[in-house]
N, C-alpha and C. Protein backbone atom coordinates (compact mmCIF):
# COMPACT_ATOMS: atom_id res chain seq x y z
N UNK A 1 6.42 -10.04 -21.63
CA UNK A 1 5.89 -8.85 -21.01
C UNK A 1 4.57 -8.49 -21.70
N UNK A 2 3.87 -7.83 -20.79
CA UNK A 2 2.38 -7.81 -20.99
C UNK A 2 1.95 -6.52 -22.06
N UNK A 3 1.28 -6.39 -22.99
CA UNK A 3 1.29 -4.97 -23.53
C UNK A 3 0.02 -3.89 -22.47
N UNK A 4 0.53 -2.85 -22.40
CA UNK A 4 -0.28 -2.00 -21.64
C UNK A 4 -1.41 -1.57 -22.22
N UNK A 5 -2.81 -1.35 -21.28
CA UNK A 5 -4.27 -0.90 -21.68
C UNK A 5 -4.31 0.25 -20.71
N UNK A 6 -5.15 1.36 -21.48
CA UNK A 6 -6.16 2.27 -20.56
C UNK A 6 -7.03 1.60 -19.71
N UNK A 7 -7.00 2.22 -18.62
CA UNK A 7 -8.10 1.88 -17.71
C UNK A 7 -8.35 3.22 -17.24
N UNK A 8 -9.55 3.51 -16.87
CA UNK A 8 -9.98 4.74 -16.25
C UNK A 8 -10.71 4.27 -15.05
N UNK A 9 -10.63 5.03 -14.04
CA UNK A 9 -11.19 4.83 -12.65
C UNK A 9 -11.69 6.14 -12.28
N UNK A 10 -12.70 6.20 -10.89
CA UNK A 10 -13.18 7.51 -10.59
C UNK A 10 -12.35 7.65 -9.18
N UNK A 11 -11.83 8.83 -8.86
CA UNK A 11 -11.42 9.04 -7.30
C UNK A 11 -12.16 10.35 -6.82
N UNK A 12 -13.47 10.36 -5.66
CA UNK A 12 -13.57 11.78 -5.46
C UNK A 12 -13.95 12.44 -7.09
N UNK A 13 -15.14 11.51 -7.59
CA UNK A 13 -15.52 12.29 -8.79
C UNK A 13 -14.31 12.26 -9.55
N UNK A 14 -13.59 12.03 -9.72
CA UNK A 14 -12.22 12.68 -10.76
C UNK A 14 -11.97 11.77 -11.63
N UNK A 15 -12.17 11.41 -12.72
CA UNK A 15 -11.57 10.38 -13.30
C UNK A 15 -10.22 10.48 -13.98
N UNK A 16 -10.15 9.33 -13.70
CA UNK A 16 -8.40 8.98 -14.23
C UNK A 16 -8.18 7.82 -15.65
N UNK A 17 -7.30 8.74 -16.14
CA UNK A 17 -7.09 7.03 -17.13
C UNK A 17 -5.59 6.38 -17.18
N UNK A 18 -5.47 5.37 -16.63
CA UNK A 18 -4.07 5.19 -16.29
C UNK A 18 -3.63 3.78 -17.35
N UNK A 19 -2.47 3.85 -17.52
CA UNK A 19 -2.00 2.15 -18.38
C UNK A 19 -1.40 0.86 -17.00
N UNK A 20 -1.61 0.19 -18.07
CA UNK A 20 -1.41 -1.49 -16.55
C UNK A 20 -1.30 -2.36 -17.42
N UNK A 21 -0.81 -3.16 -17.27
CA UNK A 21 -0.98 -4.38 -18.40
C UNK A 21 -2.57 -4.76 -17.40
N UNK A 22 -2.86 -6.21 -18.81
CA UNK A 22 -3.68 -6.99 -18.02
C UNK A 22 -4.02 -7.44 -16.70
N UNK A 23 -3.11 -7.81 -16.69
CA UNK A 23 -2.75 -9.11 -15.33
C UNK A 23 -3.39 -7.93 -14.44
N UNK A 24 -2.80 -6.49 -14.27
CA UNK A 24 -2.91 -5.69 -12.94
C UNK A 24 -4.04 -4.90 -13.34
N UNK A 25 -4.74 -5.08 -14.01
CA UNK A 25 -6.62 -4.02 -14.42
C UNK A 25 -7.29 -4.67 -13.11
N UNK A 26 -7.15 -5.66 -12.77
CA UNK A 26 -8.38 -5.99 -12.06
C UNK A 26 -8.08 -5.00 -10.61
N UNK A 27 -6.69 -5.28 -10.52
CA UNK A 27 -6.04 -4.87 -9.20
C UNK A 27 -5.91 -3.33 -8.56
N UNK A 28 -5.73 -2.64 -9.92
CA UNK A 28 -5.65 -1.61 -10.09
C UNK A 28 -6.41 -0.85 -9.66
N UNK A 29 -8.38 -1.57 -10.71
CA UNK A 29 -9.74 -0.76 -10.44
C UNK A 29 -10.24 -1.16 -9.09
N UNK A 30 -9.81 -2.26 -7.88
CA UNK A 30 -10.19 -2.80 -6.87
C UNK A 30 -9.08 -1.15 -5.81
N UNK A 31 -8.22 -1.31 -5.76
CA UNK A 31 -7.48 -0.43 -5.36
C UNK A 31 -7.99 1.45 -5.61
N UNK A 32 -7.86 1.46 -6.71
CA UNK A 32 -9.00 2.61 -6.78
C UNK A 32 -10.38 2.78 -6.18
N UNK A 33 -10.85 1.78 -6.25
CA UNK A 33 -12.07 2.29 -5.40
C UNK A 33 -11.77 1.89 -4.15
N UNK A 34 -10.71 1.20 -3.47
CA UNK A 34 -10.52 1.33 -2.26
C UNK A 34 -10.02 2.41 -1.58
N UNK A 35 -9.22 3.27 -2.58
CA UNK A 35 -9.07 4.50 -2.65
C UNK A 35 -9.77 5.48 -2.45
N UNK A 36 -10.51 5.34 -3.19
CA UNK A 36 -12.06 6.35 -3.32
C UNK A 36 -13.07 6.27 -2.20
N UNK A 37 -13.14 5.41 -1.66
CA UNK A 37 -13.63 4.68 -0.52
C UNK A 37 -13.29 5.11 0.87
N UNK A 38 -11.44 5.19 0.88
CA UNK A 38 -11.00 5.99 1.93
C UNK A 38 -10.75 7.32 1.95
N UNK A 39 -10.43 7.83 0.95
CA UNK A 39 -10.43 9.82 0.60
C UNK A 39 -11.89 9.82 1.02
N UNK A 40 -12.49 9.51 0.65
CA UNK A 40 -14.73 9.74 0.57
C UNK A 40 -14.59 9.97 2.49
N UNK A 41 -14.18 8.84 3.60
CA UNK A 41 -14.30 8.57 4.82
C UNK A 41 -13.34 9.73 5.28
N UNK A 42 -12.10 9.83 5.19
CA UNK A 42 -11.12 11.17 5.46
C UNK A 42 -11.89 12.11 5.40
N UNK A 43 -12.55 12.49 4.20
CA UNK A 43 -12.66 13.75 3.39
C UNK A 43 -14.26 14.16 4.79
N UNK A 44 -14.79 13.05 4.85
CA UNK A 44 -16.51 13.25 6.03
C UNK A 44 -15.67 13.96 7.42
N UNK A 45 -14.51 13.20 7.62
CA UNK A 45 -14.27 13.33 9.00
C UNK A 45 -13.31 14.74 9.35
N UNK A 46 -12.90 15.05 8.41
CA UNK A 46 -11.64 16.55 7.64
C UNK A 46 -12.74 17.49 7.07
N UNK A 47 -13.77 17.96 7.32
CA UNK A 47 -14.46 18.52 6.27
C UNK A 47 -13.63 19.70 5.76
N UNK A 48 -12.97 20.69 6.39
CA UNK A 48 -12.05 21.46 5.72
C UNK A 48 -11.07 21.73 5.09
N UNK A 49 -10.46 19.66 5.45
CA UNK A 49 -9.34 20.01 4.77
C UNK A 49 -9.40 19.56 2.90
N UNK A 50 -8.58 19.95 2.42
CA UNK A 50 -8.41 20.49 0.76
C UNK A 50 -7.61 18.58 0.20
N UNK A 51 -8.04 18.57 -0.86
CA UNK A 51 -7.73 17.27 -1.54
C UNK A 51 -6.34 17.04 -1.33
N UNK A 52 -5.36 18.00 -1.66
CA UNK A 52 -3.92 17.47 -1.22
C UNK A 52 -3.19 16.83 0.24
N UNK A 53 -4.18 17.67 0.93
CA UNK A 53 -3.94 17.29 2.57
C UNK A 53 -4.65 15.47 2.78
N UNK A 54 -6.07 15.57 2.20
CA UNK A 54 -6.53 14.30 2.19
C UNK A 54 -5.33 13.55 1.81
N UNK A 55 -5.27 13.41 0.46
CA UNK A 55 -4.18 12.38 0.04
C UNK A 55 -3.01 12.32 0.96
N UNK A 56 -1.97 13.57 1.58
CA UNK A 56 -1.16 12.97 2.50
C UNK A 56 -1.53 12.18 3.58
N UNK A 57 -3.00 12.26 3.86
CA UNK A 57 -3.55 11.82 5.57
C UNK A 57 -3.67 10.09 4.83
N UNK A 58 -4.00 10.15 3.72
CA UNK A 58 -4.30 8.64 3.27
C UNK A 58 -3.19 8.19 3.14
N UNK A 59 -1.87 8.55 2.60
CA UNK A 59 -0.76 8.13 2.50
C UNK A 59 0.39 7.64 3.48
N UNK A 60 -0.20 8.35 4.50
CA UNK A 60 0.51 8.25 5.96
C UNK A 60 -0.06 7.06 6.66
N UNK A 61 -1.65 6.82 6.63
CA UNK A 61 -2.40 5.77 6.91
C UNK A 61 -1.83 4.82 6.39
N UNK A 62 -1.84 4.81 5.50
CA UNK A 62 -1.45 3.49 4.08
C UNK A 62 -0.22 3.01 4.67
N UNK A 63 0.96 3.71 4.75
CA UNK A 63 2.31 3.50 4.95
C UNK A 63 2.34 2.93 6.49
N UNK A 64 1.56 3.64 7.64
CA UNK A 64 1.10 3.09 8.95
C UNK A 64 1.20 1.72 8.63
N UNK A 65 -0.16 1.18 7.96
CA UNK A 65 -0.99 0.05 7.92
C UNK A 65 0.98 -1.13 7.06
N UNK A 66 1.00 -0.46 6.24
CA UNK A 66 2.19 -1.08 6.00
C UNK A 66 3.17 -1.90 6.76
N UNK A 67 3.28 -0.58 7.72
CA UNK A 67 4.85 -0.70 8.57
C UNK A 67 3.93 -1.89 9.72
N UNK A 68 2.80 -1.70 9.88
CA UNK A 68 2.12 -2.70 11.48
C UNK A 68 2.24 -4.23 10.61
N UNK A 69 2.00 -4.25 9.44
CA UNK A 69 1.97 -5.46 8.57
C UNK A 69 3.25 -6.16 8.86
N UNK A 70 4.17 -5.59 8.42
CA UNK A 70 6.21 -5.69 8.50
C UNK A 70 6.48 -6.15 9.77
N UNK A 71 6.04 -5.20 10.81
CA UNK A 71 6.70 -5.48 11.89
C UNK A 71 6.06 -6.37 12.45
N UNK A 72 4.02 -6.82 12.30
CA UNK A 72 3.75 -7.49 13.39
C UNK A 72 4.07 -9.43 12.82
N UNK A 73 4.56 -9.35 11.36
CA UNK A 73 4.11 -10.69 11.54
C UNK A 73 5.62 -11.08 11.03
N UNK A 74 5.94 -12.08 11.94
CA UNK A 74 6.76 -13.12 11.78
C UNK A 74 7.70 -14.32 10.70
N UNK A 75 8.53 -14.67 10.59
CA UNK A 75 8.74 -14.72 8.88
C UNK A 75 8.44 -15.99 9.04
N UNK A 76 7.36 -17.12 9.76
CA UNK A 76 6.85 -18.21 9.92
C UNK A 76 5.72 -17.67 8.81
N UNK A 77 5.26 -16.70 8.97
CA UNK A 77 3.61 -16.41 8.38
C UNK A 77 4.08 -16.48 6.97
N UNK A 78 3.84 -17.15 6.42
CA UNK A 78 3.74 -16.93 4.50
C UNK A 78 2.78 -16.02 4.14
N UNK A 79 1.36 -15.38 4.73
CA UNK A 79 0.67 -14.56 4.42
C UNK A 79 1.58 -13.21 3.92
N UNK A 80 2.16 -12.92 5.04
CA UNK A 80 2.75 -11.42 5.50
C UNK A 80 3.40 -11.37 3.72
N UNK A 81 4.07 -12.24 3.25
CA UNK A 81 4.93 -11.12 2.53
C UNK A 81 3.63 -10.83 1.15
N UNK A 82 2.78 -11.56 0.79
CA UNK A 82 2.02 -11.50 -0.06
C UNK A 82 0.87 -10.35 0.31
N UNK A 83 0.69 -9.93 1.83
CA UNK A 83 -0.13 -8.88 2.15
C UNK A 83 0.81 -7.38 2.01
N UNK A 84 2.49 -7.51 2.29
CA UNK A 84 2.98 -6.73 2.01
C UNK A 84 3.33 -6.14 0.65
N UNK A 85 3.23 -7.07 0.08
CA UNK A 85 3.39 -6.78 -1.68
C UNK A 85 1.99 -6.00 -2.65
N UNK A 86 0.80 -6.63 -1.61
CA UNK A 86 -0.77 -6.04 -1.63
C UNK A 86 -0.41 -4.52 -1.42
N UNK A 87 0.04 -4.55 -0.52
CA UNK A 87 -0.26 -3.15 0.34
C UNK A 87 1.03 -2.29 -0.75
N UNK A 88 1.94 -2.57 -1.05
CA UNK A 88 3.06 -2.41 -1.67
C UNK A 88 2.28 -1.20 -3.31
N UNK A 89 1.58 -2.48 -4.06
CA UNK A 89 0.68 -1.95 -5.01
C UNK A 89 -0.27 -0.92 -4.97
N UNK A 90 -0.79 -0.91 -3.54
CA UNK A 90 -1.86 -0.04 -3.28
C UNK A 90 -1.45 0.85 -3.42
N UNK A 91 -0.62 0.92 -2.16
CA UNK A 91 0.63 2.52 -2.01
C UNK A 91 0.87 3.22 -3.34
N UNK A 92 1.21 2.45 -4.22
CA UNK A 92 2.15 2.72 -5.36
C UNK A 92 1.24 3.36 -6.47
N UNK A 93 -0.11 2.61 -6.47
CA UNK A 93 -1.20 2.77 -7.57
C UNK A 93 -1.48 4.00 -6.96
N UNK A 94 -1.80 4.06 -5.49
CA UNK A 94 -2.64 5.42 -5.03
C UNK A 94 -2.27 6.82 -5.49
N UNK A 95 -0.47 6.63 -5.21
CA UNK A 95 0.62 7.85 -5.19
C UNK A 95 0.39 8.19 -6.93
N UNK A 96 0.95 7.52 -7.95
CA UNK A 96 0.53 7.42 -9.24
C UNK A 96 -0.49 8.41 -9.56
N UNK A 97 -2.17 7.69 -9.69
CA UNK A 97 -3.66 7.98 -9.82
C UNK A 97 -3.41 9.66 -8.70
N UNK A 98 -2.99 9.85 -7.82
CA UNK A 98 -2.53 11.32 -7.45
C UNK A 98 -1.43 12.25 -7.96
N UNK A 99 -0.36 11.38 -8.30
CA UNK A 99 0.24 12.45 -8.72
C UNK A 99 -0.29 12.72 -10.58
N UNK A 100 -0.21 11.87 -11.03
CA UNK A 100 -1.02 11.95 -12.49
C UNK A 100 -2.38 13.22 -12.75
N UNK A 101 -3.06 13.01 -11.02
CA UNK A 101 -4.17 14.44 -11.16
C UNK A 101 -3.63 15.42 -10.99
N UNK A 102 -2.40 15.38 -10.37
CA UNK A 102 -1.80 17.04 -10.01
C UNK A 102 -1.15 17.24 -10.59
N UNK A 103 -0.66 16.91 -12.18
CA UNK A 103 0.25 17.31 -13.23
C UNK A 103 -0.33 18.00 -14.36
């Protein structure tokens, strides 16, 4: 087992410093700014709504994009389960890097 590092990322200006082993830093800071990337696009198109609402609208997206992954592809595809395990991390890192700011 891997020993855990700080990593800090920015979301929406905010920085975070979260632990990961190695292996998942790269994955982690790619995910964060994919993060940051989609709150930034929500946040243009919502101008009123408030950071907590963003994050559920991203979370609901996320979980969407999930479930179309699951259901559309076939257990012939070897992609699918490795895009679901992608998407799996994202979810997981996103919820984390949010709930970690609201504590």
């Amino acid at each position: 087992m891997s020993a855990t590092e700080a990593v800090s990322v920015t979301i929406l200006d905010r920085e975070l410093t979260l632990a990961c082993s190695a292996e998942e830093r790269e994955s982690l800071v790619d995910t964060a700014q994919d993060l940051d990337r989609r709150l930034r696009e929500l946040r243009t198109s919502h101008r009123a709504v408030g950071i907590d609402r963003l994050a559920l609208l991203l979370a609901l997206n996320l979980a969407h994009e999930l479930r179309q992954i699951q259901h559309g592809a076939g257990p012939a595809s070897r992609g699918a389960d490795r895009a679901i395990a992608d998407m799996r991390k994202r979810v997981g890192a996103a919820l984390d890097a949010l709930e970690a700011h609201f504590r």
